[in-house]
Every structure is written in C-alpha cells, then in structure tokens.
Protein backbone atom coordinates (compact mmCIF):
# COMPACT_ATOMS: atom_id res chain seq x y z
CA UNK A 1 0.00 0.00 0.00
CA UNK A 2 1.19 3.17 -0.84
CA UNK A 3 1.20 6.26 1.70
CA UNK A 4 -0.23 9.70 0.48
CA UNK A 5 1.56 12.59 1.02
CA UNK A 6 -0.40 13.84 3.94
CA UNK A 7 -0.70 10.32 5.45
CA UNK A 8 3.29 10.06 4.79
CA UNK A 9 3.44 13.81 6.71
CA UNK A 10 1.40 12.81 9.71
CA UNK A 11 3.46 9.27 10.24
CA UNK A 12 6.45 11.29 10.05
CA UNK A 13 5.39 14.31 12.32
CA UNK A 14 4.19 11.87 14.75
CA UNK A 15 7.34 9.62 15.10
CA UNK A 16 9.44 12.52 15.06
CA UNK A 17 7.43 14.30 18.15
CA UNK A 18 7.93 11.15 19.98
CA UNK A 19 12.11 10.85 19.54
CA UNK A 20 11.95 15.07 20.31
CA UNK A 21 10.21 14.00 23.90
CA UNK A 22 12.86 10.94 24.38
CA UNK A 23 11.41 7.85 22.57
CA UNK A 24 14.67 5.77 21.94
CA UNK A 25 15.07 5.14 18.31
CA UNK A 26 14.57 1.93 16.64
CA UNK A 27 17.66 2.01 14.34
CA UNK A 28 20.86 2.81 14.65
CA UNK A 29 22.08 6.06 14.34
CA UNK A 30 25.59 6.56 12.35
CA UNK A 31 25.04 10.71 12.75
CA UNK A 32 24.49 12.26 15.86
CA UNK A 33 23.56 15.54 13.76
CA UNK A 34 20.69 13.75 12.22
CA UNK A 35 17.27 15.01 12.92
CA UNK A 36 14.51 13.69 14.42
CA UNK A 37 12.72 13.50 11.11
CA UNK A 38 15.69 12.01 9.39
CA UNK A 39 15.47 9.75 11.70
CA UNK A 40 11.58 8.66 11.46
CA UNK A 41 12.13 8.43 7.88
CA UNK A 42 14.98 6.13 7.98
CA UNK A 43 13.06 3.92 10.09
CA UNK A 44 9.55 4.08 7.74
CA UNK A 45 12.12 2.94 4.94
CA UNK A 46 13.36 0.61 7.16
CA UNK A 47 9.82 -1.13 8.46
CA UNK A 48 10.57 -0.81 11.92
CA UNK A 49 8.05 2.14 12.81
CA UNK A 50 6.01 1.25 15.55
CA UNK A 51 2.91 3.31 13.91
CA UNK A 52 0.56 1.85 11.47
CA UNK A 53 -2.48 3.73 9.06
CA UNK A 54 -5.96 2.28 9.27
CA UNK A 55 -7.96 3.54 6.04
C-alpha cells in the first residue's frame, strides 16, 4: 500500500514528536547531527516504525 503525502506527513510528524520528547530510536544512528525527522524516515524505509495507518 502506498502512503499519500499527507498520510506520509502525519506518520512522520508523529514519530518525530515522539524521539523530540525521548522515545529511543529503533535504528541505529551513524550521525548524531541527524534530525529527528531524518530519523523517522529512515526507520519508515526501514519497516521498523512502531505506527501503522488504518484507512
């Protein structure tokens, strides 16, 4: 299934909230300048993001 943009947006926004208030990351970070959003995408690419869409 394919993500739309705003369904892609929320995912992200929402992962990324949760590392900014201390949610430990489910991959491995190799840059400690990576954002938080960098992050959440890596692990959407990845298929390790605990968040799923119901349509």
């Amino acid at each position: 299934m394919e993500l739309t943009k705003y369904e892609l947006a929320r995912i992200l926004g929402a992962r990324a909230l949760q590392l900014s208030l201390g949610a430990p990351p489910l991959i491995k970070i190799k840059d400690e300048k990576m954002s938080f959003i960098q992050v959440a995408e890596q692990e959407l690419d990845k298929k390790v993001m605990p968040l799923t869409v119901v349509h």
